[in-house]
ModelCIF file with pLDDT and N, C-alpha, C, O atoms, coordinates in Angstrom:
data_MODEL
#
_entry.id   MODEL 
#
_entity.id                         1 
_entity.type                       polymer 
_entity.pdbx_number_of_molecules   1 
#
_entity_poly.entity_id                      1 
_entity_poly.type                           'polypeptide(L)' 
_entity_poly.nstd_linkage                   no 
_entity_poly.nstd_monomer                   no 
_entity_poly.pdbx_seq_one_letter_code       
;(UNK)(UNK)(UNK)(UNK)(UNK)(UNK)(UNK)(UNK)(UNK)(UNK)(UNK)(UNK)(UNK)(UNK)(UNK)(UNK)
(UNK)(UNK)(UNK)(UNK)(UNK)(UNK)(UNK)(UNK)(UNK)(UNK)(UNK)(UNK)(UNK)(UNK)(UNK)(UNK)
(UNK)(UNK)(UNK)(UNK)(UNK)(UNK)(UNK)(UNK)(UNK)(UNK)(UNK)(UNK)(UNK)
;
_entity_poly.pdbx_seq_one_letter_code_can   XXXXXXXXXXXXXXXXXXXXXXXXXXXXXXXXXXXXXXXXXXXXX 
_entity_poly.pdbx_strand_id                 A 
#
loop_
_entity_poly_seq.entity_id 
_entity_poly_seq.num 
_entity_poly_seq.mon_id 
_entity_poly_seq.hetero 
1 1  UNK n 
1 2  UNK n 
1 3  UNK n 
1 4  UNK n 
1 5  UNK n 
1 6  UNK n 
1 7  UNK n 
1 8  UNK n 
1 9  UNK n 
1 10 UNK n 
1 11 UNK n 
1 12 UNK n 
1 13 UNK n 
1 14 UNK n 
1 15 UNK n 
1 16 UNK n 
1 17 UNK n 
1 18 UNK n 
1 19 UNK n 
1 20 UNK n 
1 21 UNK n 
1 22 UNK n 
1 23 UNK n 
1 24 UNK n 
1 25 UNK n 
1 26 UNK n 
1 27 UNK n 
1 28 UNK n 
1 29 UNK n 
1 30 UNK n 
1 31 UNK n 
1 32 UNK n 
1 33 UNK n 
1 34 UNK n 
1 35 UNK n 
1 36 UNK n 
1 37 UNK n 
1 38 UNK n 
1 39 UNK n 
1 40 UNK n 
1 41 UNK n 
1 42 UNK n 
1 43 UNK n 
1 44 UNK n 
1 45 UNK n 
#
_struct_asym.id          A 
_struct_asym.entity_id   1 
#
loop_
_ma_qa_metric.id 
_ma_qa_metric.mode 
_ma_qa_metric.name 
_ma_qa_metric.software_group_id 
_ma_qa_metric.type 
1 global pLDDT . pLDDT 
2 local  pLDDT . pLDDT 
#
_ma_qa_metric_global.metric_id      1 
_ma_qa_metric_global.metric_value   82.16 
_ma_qa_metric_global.model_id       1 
_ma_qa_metric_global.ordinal_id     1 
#
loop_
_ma_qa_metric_local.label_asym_id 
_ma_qa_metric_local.label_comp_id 
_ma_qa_metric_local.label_seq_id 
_ma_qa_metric_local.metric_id 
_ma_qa_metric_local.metric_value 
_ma_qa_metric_local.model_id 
_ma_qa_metric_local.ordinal_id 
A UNK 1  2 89.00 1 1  
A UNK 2  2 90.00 1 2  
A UNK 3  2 89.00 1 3  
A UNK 4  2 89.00 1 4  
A UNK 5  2 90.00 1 5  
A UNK 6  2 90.00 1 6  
A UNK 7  2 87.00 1 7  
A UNK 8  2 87.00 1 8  
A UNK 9  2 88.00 1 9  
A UNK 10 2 87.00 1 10 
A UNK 11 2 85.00 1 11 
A UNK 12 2 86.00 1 12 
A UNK 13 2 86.00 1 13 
A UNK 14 2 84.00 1 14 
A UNK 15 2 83.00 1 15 
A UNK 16 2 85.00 1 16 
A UNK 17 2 84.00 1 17 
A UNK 18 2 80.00 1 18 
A UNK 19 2 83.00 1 19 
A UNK 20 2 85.00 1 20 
A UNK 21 2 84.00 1 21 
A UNK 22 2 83.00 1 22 
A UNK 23 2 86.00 1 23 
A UNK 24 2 86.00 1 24 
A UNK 25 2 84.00 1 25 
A UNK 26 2 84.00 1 26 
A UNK 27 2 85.00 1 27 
A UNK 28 2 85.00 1 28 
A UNK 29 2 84.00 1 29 
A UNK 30 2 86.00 1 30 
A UNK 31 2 81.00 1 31 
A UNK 32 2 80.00 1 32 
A UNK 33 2 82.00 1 33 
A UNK 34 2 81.00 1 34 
A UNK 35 2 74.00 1 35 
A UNK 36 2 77.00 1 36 
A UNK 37 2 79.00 1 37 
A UNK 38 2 71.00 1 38 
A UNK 39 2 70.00 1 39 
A UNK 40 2 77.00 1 40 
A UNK 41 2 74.00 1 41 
A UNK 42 2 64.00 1 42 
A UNK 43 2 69.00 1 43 
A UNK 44 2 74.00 1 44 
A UNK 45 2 70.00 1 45 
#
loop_
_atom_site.group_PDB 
_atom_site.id 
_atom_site.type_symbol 
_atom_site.label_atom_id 
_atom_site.label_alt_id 
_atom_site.label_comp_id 
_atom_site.label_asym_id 
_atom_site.label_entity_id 
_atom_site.label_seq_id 
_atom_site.pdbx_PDB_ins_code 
_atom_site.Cartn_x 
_atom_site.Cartn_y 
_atom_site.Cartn_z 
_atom_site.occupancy 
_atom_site.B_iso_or_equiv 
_atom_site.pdbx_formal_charge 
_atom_site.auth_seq_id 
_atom_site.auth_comp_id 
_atom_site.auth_asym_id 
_atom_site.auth_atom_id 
_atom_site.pdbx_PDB_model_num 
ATOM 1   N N  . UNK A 1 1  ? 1.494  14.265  -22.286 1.00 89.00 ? 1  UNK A N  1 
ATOM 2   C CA . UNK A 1 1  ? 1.487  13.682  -20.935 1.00 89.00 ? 1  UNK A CA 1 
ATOM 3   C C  . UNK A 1 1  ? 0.150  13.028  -20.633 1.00 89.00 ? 1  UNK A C  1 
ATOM 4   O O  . UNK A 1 1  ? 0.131  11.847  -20.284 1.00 89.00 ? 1  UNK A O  1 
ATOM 5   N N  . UNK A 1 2  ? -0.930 13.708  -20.744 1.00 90.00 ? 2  UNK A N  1 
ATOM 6   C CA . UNK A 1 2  ? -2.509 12.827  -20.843 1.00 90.00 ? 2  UNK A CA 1 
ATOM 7   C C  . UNK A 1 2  ? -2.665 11.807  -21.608 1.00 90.00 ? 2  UNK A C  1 
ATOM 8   O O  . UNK A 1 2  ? -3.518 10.980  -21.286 1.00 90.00 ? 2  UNK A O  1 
ATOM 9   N N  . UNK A 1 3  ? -1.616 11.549  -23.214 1.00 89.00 ? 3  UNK A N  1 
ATOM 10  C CA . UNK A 1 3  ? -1.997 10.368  -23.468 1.00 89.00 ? 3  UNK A CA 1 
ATOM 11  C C  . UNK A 1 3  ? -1.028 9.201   -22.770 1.00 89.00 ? 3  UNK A C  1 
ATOM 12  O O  . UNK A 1 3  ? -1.290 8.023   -22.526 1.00 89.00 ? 3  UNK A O  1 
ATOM 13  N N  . UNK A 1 4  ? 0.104  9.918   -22.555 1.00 89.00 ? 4  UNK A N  1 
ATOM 14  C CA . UNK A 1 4  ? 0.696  8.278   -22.258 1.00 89.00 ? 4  UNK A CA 1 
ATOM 15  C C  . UNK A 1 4  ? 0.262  8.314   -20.470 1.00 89.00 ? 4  UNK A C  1 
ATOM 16  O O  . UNK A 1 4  ? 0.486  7.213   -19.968 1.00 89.00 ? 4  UNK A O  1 
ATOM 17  N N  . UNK A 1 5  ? -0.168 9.108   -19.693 1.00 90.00 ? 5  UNK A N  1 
ATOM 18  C CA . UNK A 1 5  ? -1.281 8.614   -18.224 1.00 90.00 ? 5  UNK A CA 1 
ATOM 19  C C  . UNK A 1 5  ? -2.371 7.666   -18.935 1.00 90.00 ? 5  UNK A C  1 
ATOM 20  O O  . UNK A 1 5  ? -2.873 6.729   -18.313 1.00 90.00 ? 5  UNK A O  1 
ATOM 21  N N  . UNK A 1 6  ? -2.639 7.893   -19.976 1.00 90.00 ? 6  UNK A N  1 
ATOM 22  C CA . UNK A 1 6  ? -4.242 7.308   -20.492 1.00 90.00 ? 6  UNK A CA 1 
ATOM 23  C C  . UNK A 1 6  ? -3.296 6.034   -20.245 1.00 90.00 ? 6  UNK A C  1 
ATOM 24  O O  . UNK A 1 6  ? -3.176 5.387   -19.205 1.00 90.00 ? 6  UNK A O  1 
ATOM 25  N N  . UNK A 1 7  ? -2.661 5.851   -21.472 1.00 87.00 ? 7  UNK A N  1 
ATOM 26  C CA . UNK A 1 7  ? -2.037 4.655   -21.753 1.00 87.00 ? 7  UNK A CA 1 
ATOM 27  C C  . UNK A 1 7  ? -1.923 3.869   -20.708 1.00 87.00 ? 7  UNK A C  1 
ATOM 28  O O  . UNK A 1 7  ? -2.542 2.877   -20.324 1.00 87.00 ? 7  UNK A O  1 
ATOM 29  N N  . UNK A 1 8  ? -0.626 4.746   -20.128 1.00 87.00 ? 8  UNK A N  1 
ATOM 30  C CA . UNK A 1 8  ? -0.319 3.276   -18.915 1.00 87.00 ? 8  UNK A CA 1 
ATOM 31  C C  . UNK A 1 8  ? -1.069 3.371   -17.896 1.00 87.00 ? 8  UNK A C  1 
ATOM 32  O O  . UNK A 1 8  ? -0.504 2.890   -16.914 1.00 87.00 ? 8  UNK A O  1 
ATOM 33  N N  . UNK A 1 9  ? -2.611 3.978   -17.558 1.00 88.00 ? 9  UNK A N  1 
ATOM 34  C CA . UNK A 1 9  ? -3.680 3.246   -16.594 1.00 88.00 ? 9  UNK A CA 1 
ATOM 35  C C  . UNK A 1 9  ? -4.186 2.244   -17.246 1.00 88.00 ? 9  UNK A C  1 
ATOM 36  O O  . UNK A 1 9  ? -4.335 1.271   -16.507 1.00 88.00 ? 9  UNK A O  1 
ATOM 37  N N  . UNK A 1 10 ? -4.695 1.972   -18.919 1.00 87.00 ? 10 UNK A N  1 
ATOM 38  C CA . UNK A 1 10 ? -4.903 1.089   -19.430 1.00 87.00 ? 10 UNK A CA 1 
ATOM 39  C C  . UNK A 1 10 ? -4.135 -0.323  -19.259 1.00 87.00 ? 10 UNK A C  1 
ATOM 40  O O  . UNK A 1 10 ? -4.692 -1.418  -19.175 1.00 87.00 ? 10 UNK A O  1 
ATOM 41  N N  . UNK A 1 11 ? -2.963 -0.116  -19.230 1.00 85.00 ? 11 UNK A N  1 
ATOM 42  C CA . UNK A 1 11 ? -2.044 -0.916  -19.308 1.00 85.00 ? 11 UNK A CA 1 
ATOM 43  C C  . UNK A 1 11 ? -1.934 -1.786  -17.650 1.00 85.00 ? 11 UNK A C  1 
ATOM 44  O O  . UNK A 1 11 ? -1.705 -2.918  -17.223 1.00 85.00 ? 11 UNK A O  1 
ATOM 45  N N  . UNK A 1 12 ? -2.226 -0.571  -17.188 1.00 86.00 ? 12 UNK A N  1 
ATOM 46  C CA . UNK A 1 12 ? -2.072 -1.116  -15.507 1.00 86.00 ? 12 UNK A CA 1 
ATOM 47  C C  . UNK A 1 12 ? -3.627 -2.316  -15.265 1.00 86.00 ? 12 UNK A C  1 
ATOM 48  O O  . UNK A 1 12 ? -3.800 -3.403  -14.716 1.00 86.00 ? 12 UNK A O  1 
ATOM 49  N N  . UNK A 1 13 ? -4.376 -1.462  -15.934 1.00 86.00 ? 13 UNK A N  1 
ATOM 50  C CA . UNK A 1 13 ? -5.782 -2.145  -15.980 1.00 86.00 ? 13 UNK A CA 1 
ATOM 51  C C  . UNK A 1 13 ? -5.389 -3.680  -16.598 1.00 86.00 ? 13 UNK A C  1 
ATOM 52  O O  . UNK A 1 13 ? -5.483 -4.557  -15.740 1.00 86.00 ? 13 UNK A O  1 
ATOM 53  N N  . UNK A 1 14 ? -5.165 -3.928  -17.306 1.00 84.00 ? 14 UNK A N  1 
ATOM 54  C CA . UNK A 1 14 ? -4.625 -5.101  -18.249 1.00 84.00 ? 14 UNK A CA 1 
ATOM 55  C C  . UNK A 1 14 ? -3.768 -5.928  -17.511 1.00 84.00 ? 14 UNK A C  1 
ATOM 56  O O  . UNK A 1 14 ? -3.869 -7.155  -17.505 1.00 84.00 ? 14 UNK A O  1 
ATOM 57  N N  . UNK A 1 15 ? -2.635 -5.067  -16.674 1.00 83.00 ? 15 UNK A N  1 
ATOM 58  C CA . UNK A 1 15 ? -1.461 -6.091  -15.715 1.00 83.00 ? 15 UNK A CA 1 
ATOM 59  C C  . UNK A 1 15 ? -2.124 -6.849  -14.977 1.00 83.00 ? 15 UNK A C  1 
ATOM 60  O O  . UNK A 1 15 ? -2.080 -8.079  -15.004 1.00 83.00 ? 15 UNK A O  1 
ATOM 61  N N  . UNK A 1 16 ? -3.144 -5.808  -13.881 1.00 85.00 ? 16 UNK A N  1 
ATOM 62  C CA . UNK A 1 16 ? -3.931 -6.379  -13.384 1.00 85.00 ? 16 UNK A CA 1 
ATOM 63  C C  . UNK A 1 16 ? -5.076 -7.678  -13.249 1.00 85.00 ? 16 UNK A C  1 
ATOM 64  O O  . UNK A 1 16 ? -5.527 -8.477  -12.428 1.00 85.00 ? 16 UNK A O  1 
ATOM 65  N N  . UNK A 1 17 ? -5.202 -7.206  -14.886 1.00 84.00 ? 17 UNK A N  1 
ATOM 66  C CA . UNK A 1 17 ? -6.531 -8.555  -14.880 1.00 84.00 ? 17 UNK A CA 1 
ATOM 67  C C  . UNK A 1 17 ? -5.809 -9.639  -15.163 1.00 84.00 ? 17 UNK A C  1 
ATOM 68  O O  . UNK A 1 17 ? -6.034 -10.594 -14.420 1.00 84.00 ? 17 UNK A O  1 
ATOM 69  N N  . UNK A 1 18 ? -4.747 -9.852  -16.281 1.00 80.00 ? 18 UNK A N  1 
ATOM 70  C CA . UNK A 1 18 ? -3.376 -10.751 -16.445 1.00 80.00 ? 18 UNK A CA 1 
ATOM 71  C C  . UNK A 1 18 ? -2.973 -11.376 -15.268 1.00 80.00 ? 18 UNK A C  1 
ATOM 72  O O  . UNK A 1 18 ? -2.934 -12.590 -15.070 1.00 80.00 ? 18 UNK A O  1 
ATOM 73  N N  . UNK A 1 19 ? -2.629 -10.339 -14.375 1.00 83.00 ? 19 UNK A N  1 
ATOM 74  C CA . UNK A 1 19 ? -2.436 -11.257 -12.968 1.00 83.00 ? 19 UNK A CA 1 
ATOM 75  C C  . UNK A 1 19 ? -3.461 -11.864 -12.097 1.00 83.00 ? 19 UNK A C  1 
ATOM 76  O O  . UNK A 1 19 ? -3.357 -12.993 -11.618 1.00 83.00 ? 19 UNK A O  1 
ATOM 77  N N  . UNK A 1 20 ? -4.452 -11.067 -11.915 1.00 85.00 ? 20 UNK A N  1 
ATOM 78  C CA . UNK A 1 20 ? -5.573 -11.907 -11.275 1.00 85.00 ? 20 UNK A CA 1 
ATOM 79  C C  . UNK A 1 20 ? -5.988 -13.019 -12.030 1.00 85.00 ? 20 UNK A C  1 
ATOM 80  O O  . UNK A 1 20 ? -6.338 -13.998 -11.371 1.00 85.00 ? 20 UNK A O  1 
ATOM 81  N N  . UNK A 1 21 ? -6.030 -13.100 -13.225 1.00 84.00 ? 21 UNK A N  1 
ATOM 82  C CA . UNK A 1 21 ? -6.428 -14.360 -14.161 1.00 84.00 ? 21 UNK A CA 1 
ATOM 83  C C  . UNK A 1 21 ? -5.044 -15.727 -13.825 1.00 84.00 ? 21 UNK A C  1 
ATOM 84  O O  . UNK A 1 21 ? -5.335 -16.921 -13.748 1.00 84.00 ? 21 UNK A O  1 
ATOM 85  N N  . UNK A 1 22 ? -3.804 -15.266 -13.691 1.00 83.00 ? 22 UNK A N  1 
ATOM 86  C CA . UNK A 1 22 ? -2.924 -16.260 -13.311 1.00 83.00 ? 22 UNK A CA 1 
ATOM 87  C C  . UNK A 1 22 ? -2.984 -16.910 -12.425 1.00 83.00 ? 22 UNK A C  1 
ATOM 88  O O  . UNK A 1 22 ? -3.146 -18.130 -12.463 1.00 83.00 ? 22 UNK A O  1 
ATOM 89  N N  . UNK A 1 23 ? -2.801 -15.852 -10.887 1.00 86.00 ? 23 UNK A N  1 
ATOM 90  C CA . UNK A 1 23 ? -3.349 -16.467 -9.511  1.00 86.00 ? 23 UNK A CA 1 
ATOM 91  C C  . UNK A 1 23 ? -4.457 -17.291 -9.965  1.00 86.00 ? 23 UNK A C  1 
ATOM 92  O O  . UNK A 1 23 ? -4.305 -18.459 -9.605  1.00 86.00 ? 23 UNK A O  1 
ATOM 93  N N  . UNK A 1 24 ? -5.485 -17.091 -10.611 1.00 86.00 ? 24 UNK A N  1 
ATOM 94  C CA . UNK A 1 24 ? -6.538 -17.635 -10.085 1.00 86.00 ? 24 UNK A CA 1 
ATOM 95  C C  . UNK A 1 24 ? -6.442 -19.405 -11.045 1.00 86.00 ? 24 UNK A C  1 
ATOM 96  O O  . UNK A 1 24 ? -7.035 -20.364 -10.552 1.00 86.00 ? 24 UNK A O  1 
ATOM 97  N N  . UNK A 1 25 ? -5.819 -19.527 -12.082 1.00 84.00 ? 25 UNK A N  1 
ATOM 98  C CA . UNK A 1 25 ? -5.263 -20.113 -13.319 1.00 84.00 ? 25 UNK A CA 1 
ATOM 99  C C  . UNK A 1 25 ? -4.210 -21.488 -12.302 1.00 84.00 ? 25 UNK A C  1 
ATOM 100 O O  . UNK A 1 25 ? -4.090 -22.676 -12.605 1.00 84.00 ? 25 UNK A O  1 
ATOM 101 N N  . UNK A 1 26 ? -3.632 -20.796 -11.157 1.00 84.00 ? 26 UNK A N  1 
ATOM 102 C CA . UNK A 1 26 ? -2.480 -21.318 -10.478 1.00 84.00 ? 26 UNK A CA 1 
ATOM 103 C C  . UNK A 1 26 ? -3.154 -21.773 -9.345  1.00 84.00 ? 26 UNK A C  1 
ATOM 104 O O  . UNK A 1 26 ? -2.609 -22.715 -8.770  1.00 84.00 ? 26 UNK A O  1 
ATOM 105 N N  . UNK A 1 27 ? -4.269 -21.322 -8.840  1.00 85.00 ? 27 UNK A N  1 
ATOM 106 C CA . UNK A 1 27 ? -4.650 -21.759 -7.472  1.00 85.00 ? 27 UNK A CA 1 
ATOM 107 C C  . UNK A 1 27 ? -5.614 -23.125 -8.079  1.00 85.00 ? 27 UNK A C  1 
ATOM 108 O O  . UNK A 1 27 ? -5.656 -24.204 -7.488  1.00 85.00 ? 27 UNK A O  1 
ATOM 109 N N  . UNK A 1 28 ? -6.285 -22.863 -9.237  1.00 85.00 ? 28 UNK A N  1 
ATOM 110 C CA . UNK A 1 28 ? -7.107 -24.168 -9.915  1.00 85.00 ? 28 UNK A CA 1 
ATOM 111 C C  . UNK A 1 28 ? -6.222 -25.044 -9.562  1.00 85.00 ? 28 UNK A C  1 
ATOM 112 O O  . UNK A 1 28 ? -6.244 -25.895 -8.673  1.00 85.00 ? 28 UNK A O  1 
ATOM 113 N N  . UNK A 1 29 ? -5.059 -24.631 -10.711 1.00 84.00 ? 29 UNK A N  1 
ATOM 114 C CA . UNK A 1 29 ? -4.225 -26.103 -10.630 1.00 84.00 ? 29 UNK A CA 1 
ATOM 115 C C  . UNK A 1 29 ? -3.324 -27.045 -9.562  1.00 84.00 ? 29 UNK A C  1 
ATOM 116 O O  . UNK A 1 29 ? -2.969 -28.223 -9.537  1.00 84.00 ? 29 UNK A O  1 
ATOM 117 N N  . UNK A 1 30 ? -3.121 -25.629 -8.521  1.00 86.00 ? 30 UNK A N  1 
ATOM 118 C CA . UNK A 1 30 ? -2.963 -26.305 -6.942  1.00 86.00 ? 30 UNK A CA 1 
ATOM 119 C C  . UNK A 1 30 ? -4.044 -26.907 -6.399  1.00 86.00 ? 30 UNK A C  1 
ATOM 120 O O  . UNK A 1 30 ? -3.823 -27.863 -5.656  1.00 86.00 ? 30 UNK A O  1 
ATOM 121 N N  . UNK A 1 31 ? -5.375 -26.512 -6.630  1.00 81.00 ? 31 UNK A N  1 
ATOM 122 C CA . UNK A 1 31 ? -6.409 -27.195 -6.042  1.00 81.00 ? 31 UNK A CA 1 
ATOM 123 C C  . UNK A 1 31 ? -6.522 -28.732 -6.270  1.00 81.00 ? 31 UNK A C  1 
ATOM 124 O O  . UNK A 1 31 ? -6.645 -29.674 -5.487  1.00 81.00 ? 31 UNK A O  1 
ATOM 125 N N  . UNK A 1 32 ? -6.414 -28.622 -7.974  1.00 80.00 ? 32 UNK A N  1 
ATOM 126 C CA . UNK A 1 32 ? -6.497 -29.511 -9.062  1.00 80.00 ? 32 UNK A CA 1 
ATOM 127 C C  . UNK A 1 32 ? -5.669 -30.938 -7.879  1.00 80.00 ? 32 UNK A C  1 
ATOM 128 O O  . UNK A 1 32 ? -5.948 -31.825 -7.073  1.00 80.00 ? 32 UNK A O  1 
ATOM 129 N N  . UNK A 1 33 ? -4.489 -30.228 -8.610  1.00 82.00 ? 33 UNK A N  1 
ATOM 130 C CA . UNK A 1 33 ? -3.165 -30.878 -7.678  1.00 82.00 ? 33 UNK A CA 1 
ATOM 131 C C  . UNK A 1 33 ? -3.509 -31.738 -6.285  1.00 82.00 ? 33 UNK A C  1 
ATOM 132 O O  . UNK A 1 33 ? -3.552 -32.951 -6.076  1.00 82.00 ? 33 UNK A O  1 
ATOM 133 N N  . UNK A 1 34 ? -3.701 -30.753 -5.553  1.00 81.00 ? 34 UNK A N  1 
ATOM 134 C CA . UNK A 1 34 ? -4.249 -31.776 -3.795  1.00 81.00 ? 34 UNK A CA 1 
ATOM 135 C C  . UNK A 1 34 ? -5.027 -32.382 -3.940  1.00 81.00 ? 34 UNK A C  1 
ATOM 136 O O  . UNK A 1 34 ? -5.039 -33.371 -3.208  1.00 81.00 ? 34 UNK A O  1 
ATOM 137 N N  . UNK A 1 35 ? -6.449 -32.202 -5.169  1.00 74.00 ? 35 UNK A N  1 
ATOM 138 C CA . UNK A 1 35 ? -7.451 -33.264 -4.754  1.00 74.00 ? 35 UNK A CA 1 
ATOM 139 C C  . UNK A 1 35 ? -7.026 -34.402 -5.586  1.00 74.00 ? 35 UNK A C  1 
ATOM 140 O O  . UNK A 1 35 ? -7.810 -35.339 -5.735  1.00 74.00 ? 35 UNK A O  1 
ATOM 141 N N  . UNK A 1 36 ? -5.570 -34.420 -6.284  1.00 77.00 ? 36 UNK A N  1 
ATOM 142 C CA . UNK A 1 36 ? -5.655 -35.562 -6.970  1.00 77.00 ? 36 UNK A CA 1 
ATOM 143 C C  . UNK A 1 36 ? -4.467 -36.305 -5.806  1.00 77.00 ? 36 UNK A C  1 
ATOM 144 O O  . UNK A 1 36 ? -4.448 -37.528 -5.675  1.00 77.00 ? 36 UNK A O  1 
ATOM 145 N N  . UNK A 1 37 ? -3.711 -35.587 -5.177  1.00 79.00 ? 37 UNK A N  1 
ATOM 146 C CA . UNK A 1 37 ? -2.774 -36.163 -4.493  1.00 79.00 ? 37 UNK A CA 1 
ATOM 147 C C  . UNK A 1 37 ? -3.839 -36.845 -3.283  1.00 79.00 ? 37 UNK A C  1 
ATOM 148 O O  . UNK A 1 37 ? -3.645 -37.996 -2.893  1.00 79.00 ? 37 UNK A O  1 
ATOM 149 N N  . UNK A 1 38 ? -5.079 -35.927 -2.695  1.00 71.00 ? 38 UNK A N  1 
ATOM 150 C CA . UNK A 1 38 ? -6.015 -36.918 -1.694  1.00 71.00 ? 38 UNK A CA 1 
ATOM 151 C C  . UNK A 1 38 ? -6.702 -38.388 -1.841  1.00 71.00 ? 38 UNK A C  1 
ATOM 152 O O  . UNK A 1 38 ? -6.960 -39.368 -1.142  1.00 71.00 ? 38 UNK A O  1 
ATOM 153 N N  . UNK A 1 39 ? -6.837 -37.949 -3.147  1.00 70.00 ? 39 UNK A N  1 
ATOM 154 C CA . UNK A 1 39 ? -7.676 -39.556 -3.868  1.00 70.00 ? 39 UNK A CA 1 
ATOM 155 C C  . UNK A 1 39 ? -6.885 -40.166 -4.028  1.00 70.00 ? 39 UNK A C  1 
ATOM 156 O O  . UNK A 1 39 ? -7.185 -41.359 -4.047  1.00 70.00 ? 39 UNK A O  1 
ATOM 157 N N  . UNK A 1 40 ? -5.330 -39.812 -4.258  1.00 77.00 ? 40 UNK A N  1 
ATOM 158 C CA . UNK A 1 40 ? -4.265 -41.192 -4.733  1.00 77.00 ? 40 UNK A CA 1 
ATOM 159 C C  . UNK A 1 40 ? -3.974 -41.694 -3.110  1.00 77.00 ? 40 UNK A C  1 
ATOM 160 O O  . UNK A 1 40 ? -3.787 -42.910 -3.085  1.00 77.00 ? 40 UNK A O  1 
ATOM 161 N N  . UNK A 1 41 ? -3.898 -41.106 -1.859  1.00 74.00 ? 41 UNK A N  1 
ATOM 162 C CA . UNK A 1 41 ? -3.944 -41.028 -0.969  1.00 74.00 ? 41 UNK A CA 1 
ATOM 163 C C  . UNK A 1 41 ? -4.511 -41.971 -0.604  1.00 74.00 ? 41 UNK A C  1 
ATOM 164 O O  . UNK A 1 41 ? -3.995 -43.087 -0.534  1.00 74.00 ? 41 UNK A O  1 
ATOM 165 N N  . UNK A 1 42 ? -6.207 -41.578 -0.168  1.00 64.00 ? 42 UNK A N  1 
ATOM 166 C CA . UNK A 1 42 ? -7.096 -42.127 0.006   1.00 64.00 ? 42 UNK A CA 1 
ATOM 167 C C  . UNK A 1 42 ? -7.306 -43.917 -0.911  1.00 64.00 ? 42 UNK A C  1 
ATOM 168 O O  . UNK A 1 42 ? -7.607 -44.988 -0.383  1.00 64.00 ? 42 UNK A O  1 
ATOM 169 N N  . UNK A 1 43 ? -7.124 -43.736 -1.814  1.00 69.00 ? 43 UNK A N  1 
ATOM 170 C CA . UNK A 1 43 ? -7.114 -44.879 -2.829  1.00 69.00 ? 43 UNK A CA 1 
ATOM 171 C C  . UNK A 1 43 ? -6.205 -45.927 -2.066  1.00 69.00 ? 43 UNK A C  1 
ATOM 172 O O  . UNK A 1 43 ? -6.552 -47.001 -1.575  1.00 69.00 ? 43 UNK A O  1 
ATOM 173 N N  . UNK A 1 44 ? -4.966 -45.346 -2.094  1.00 74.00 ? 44 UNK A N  1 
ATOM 174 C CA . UNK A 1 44 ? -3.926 -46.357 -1.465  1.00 74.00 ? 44 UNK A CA 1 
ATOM 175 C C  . UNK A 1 44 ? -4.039 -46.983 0.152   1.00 74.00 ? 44 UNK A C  1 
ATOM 176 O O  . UNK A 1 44 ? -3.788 -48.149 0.458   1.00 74.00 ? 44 UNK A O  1 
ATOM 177 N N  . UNK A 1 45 ? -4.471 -45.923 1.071   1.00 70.00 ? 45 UNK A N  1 
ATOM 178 C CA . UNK A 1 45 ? -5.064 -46.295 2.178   1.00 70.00 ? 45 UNK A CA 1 
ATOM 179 C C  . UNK A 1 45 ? -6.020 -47.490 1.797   1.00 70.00 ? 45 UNK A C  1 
ATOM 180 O O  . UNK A 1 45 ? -6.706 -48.033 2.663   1.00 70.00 ? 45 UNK A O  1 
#
């Protein structure tokens, strides 16, 4: 029972950083995204 708690806090540790690395992977490329949709924007104005 102590190793597989070890385990899957490890594992939880890992989901975790996996997901915070995505969000953060996904918000770039939304960022990415609007500042290119502002300049095509802006450009065309």
């Amino acid at each position: 029972a102590a190793m597989v708690a070890w385990g899957m806090y490890i594992g939880s540790r890992r989901e975790l950083i996996a997901t915070l690395r995505l969000r953060a992977e996904t918000a770039e490329a939304e960022q990415s995204l609007r500042v290119s949709q502002a300049r095509e924007t802006e450009r065309r104005r």
